[in-house]
Protein backbone atom coordinates (compact mmCIF):
# COMPACT_ATOMS: atom_id res chain seq x y z
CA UNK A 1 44.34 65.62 -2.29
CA UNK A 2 46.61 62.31 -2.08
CA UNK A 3 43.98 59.34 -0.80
CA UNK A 4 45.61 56.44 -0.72
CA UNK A 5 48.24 54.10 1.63
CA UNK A 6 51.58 53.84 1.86
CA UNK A 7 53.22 50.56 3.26
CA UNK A 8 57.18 50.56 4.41
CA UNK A 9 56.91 46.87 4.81
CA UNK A 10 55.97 46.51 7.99
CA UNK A 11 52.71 49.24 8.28
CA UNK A 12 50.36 51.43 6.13
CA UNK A 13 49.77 55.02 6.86
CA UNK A 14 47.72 57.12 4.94
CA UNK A 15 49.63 58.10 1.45
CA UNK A 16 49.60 61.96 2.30
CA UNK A 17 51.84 64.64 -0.09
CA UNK A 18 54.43 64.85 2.82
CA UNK A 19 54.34 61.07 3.84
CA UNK A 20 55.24 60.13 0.40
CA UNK A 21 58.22 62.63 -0.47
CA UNK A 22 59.70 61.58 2.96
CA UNK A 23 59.55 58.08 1.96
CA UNK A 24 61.02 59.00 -1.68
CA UNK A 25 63.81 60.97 -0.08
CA UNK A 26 64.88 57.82 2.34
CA UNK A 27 66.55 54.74 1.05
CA UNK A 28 63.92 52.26 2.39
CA UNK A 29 61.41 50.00 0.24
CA UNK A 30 58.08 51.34 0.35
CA UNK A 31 55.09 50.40 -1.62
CA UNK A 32 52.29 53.17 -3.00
CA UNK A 33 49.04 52.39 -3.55
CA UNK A 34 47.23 55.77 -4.85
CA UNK A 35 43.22 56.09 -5.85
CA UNK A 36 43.29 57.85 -8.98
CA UNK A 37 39.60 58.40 -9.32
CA UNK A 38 39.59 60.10 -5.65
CA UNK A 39 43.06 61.85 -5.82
CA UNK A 40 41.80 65.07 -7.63
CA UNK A 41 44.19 64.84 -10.53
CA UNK A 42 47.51 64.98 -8.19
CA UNK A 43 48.74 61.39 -9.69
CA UNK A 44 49.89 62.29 -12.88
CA UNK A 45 51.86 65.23 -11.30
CA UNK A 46 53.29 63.12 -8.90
CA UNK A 47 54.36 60.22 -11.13
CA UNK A 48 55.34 63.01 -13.20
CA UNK A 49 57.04 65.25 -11.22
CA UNK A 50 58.36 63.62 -8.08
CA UNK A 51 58.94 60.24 -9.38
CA UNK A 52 59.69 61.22 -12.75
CA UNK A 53 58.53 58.24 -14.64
CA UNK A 54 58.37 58.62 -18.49
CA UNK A 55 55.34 60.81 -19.69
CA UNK A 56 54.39 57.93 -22.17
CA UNK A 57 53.29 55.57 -19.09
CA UNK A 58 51.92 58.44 -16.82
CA UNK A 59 49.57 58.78 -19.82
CA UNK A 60 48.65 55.32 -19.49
CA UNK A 61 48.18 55.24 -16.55
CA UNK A 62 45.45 58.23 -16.81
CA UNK A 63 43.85 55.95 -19.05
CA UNK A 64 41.40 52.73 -18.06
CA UNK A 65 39.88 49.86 -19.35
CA UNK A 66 43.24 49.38 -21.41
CA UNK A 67 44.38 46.01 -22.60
CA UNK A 68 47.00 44.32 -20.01
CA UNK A 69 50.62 44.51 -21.19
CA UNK A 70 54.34 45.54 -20.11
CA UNK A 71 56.54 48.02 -20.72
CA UNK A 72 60.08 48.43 -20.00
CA UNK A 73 61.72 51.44 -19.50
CA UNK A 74 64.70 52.47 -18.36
CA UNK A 75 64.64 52.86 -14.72
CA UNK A 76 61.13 51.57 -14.09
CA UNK A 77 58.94 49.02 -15.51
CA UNK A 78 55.22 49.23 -16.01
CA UNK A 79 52.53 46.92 -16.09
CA UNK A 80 48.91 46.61 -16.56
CA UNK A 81 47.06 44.09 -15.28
CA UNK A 82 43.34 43.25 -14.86
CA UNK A 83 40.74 40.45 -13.06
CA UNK A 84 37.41 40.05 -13.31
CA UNK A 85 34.70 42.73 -13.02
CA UNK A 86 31.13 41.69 -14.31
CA UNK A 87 29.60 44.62 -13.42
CA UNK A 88 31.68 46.89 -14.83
CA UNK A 89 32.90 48.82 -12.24
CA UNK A 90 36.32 49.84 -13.13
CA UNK A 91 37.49 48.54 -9.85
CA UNK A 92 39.65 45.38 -11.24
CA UNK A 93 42.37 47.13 -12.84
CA UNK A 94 45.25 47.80 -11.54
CA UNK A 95 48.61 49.77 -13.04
CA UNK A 96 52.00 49.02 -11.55
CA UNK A 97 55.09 51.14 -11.58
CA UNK A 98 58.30 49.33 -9.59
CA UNK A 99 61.82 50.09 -9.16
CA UNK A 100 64.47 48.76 -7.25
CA UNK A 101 63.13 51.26 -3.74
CA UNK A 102 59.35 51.57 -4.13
CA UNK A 103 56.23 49.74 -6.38
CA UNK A 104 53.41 52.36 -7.31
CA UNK A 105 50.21 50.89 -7.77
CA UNK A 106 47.39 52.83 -9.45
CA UNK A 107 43.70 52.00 -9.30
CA UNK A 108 40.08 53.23 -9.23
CA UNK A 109 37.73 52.98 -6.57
CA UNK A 110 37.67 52.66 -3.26
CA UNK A 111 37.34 49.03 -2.81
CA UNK A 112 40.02 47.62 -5.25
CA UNK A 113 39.79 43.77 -4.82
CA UNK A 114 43.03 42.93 -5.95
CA UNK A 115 44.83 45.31 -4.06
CA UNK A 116 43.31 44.55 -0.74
CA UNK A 117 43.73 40.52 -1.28
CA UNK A 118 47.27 41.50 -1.77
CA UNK A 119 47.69 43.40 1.49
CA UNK A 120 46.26 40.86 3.52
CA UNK A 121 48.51 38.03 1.85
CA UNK A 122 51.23 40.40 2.31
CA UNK A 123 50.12 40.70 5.77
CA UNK A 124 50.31 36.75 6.30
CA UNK A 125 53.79 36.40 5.26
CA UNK A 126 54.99 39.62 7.27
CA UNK A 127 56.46 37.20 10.14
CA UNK A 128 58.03 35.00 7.63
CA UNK A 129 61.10 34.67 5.83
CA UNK A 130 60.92 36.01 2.06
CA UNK A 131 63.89 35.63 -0.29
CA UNK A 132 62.55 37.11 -3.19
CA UNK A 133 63.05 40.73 -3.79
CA UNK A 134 59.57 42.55 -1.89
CA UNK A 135 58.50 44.13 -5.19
CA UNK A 136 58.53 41.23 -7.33
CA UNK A 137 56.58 39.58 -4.34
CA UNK A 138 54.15 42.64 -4.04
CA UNK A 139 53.54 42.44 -8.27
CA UNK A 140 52.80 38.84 -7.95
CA UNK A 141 50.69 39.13 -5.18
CA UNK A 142 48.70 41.75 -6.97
CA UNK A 143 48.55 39.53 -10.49
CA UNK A 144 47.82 36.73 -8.60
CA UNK A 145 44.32 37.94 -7.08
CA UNK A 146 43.40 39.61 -10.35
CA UNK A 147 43.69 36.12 -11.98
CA UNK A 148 41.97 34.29 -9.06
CA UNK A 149 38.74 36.70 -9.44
CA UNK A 150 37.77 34.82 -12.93
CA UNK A 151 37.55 31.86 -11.17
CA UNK A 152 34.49 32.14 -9.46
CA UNK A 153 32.47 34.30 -11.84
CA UNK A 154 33.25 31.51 -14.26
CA UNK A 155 32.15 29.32 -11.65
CA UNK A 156 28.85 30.76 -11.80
CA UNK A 157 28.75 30.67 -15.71
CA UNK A 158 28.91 26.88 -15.52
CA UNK A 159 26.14 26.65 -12.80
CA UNK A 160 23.71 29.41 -14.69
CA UNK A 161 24.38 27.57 -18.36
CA UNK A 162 23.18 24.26 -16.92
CA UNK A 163 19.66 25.68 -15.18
CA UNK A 164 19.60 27.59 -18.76
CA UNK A 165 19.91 24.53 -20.57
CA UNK A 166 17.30 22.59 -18.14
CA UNK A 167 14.84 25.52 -18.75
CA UNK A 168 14.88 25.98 -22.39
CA UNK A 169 14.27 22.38 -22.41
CA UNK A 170 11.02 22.82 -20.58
CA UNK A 171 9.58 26.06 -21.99
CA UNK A 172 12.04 28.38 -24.21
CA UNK A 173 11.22 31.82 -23.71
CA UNK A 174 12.60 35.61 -25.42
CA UNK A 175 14.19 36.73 -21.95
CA UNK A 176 16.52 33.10 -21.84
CA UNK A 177 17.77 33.91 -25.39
CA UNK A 178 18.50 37.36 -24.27
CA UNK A 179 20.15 36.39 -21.31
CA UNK A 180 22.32 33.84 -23.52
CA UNK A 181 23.53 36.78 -25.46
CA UNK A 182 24.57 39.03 -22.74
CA UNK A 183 26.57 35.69 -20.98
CA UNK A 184 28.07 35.25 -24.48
CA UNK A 185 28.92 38.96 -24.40
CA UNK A 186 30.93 38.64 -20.75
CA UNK A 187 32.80 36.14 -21.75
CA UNK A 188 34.44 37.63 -24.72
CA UNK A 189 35.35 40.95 -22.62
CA UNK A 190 36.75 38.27 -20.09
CA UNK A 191 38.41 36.73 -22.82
CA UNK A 192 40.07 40.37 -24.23
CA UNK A 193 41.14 40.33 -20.61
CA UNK A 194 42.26 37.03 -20.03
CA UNK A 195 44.20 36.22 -23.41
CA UNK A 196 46.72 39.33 -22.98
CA UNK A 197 47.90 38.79 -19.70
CA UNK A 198 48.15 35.20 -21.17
CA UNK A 199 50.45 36.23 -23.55
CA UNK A 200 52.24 38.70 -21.48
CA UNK A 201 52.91 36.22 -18.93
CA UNK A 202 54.40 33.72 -21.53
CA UNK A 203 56.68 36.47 -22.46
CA UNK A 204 57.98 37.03 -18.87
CA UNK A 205 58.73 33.05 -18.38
CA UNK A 206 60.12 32.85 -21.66
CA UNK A 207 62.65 35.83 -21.06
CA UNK A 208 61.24 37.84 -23.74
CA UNK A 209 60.14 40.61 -21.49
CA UNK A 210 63.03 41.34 -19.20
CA UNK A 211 61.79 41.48 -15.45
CA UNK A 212 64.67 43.65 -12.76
CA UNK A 213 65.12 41.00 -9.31
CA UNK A 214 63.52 38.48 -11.20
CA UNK A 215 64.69 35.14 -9.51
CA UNK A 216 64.70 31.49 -10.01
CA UNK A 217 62.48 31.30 -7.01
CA UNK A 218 60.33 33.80 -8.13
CA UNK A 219 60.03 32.45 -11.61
CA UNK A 220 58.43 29.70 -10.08
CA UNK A 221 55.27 31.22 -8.92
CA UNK A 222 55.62 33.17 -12.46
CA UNK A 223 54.70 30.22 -14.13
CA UNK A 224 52.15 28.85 -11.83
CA UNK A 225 50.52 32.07 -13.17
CA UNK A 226 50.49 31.27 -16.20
CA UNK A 227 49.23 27.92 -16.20
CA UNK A 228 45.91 29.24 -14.21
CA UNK A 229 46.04 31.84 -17.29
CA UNK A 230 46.10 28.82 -19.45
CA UNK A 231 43.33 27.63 -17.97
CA UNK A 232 41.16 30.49 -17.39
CA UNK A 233 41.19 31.07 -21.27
CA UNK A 234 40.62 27.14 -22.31
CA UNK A 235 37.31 27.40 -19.72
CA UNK A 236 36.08 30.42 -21.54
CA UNK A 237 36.59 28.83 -25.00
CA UNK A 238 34.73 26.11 -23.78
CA UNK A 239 31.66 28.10 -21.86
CA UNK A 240 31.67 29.84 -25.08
CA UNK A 241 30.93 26.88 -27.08
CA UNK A 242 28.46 25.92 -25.04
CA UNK A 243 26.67 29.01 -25.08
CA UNK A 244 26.65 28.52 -28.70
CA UNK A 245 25.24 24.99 -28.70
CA UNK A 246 22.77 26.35 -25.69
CA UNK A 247 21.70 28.88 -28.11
CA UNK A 248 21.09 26.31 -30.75
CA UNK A 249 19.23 24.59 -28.52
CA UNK A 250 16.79 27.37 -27.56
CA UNK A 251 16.25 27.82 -31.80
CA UNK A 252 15.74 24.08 -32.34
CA UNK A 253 13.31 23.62 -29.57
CA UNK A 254 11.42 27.13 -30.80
CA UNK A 255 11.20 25.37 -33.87
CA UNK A 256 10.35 22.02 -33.16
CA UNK A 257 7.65 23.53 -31.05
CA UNK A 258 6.53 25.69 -33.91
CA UNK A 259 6.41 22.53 -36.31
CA UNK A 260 4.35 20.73 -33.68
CA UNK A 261 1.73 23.74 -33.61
CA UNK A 262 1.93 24.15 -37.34
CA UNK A 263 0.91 20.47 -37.46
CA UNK A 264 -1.87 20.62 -35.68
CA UNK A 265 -3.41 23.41 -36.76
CA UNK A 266 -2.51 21.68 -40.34
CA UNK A 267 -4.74 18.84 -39.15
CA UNK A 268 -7.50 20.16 -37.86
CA UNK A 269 -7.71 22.46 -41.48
CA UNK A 270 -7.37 18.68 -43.44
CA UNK A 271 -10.41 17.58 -41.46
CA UNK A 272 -12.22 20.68 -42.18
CA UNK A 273 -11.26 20.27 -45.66
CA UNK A 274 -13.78 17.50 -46.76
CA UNK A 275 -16.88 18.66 -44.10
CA UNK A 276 -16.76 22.55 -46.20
CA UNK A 277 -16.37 20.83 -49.36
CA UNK A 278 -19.65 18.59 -48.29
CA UNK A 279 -21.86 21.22 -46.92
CA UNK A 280 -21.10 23.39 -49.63
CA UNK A 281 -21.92 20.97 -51.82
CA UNK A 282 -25.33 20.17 -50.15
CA UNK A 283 -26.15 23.96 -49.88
CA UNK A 284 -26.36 24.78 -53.49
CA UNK A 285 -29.70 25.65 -54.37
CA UNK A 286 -30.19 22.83 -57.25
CA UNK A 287 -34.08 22.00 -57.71
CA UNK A 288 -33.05 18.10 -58.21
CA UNK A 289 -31.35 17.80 -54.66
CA UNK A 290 -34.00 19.43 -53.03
CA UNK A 291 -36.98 17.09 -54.58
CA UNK A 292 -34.78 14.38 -54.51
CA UNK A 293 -32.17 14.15 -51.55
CA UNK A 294 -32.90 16.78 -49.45
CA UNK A 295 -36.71 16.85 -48.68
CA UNK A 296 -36.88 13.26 -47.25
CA UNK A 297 -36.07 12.93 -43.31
CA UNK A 298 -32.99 10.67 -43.69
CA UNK A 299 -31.18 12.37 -45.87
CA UNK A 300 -30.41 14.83 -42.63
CA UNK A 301 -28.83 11.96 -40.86
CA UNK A 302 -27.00 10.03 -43.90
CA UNK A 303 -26.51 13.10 -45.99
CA UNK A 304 -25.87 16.06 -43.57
CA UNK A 305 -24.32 14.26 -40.51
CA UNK A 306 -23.30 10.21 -41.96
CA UNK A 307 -21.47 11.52 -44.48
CA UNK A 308 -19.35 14.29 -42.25
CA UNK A 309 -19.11 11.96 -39.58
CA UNK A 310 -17.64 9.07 -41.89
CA UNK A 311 -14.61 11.95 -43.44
CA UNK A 312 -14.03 12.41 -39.66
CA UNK A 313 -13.35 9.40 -39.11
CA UNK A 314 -11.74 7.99 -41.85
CA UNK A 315 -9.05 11.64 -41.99
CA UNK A 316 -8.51 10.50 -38.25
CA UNK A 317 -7.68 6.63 -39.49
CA UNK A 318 -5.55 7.97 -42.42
CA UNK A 319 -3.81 10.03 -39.43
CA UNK A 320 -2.89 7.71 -37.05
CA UNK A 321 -1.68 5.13 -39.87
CA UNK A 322 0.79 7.45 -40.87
CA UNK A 323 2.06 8.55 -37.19
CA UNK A 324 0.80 11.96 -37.50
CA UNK A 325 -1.44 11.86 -34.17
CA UNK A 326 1.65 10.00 -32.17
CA UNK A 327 1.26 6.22 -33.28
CA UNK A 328 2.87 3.79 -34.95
CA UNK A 329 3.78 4.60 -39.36
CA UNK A 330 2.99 2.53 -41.61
């Protein structure tokens, strides 16, 4: 079964079998928009069969996740676009077959972003006056909100890099690092994304790629696309930077806090150092330090605590001369 709409340029009725081969055997524009995941495998055979577009791009169009581009052919032209989609769902991709009668848009999902931002823009200008050709108007409309959806996801990068960056300041932790990688990780798929329709755009203003009812006027908002493509892929070369220097920020203060623990711990084995060497020294079994030294009653206070208490003191001096507890170095 057919689920999808069909739109005549003035309505949408559900794209059934029959509404569709009526509307390929008038002469008025229509526009298709078909679910391919929900349509039971009856796309193919109707680009296929009824439309009889070349097998090479019905093939494609089987196929998703694919990197945007455009093909010419010789009574059609098809292109594949994509916007943003950080969870993965599939939903932001959207294939486009037009001709001089009809556009065919194929996508998955039920809720296809894209294709419902362009219905509802379409709807807006349905009153008004439109020179350019409807399909180049519908494609555009369709690019355009696939290249709008970065926006605000990379929006949300920005914000989420600088509490990242405030955190790891305070107390770096294994889940921030993680989370750093998988950020990193989204924005080179959005950049695989973003960088082809870059260059597929700068094709179509520079006349390389050969666009039917292209006009001047049209050409226009062509290049307005581009230039938010331009964009979109300098932002992500940035946020990707500072991921990187993020990153390097979360080792650095790791480290830095590892020194800091490693220094102390280095301290308090120095000052250890001198009292083991001392009450080892005192706890050998010699008969002249036990006549001697260790018999009489002060030789527990100068001997056993004086002289412990006097390395203490003196490793703690030695310490704080050299900055090592926090003060001045001399």
């Amino acid at each position: 079964m057919l689920k999808g709409t069909l739109y005549d340029g003035t309505t949408y009725e559900p794209a059934t079998t029959e509404n569709v081969l009526a509307a390929l055997a008038g002469k008025d524009f229509f526009w298709l928009d078909v679910d391919d995941q929900a349509s039971d495998g009856t796309v193919s055979e109707l680009l296929g069969t009824h439309f009889q577009f070349h097998p090479l791009a019905v093939q494609s169009a089987e196929r998703f996740d694919q990197r945007p581009r455009i093909d010419e052919y010789d009574t059609f032209t098809y292109l594949v676009t994509r916007g943003a989609d950080p969870q993965h769902t599939g939903t932001a991709e959207v294939h486009c077959f037009w001709t001089e009668r009809y556009v065919v848009t194929v996508h998955r999902g039920d809720a296809c972003p894209p294709i419902a931002r362009a219905r509802q823009r379409l709807e807006q200008l349905h009153h008004s006056t439109v020179a350019t050709p409807p399909q180049i108007v519908i494609v555009y409309q369709i690019m355009s909100a696939e290249v709008d959806s970065f926006f605000p996801v990379l929006s949300k990068f920005d914000d989420r890099i600088d509490e990242l960056e405030d955190d790891i300041l305070k107390a770096p932790t294994e889940a921030q690092l993680g989370e750093l990688f998988d950020m990193k990780r989204s924005l080179m798929e959005m950049r695989k994304v973003i960088a082809p329709q870059r260059d597929m755009m700068a094709s179509i203003n520079a006349g390389v790629a050969d666009i039917p009812w292209m006009t001047e006027n049209a050409s226009r908002y062509f290049r307005d696309l581009y230039d938010h493509l331009i964009r979109l892929a300098d932002e992500v070369d940035s946020y990707r930077d500072l991921l990187s220097g993020v990153m390097d920020t979360h080792l650095s203060t790791v480290s830095n806090r590892l020194n800091v623990v490693m220094k102390q711990l280095t301290i308090i084995a120095t000052i250890f150092l001198p009292l083991s060497f001392l009450t080892g020294f005192f706890g050998q079994n010699f008969s002249y330090l036990v006549r001697v030294w260790i018999t009489p009653t002060w030789s527990f206070f100068v001997l056993g605590l004086g002289l412990d208490l006097v390395a203490v003191v003196f490793l703690l001096y030695y310490f704080r001369r050299r900055g090592w507890l926090g003060g001045p170095t001399v």
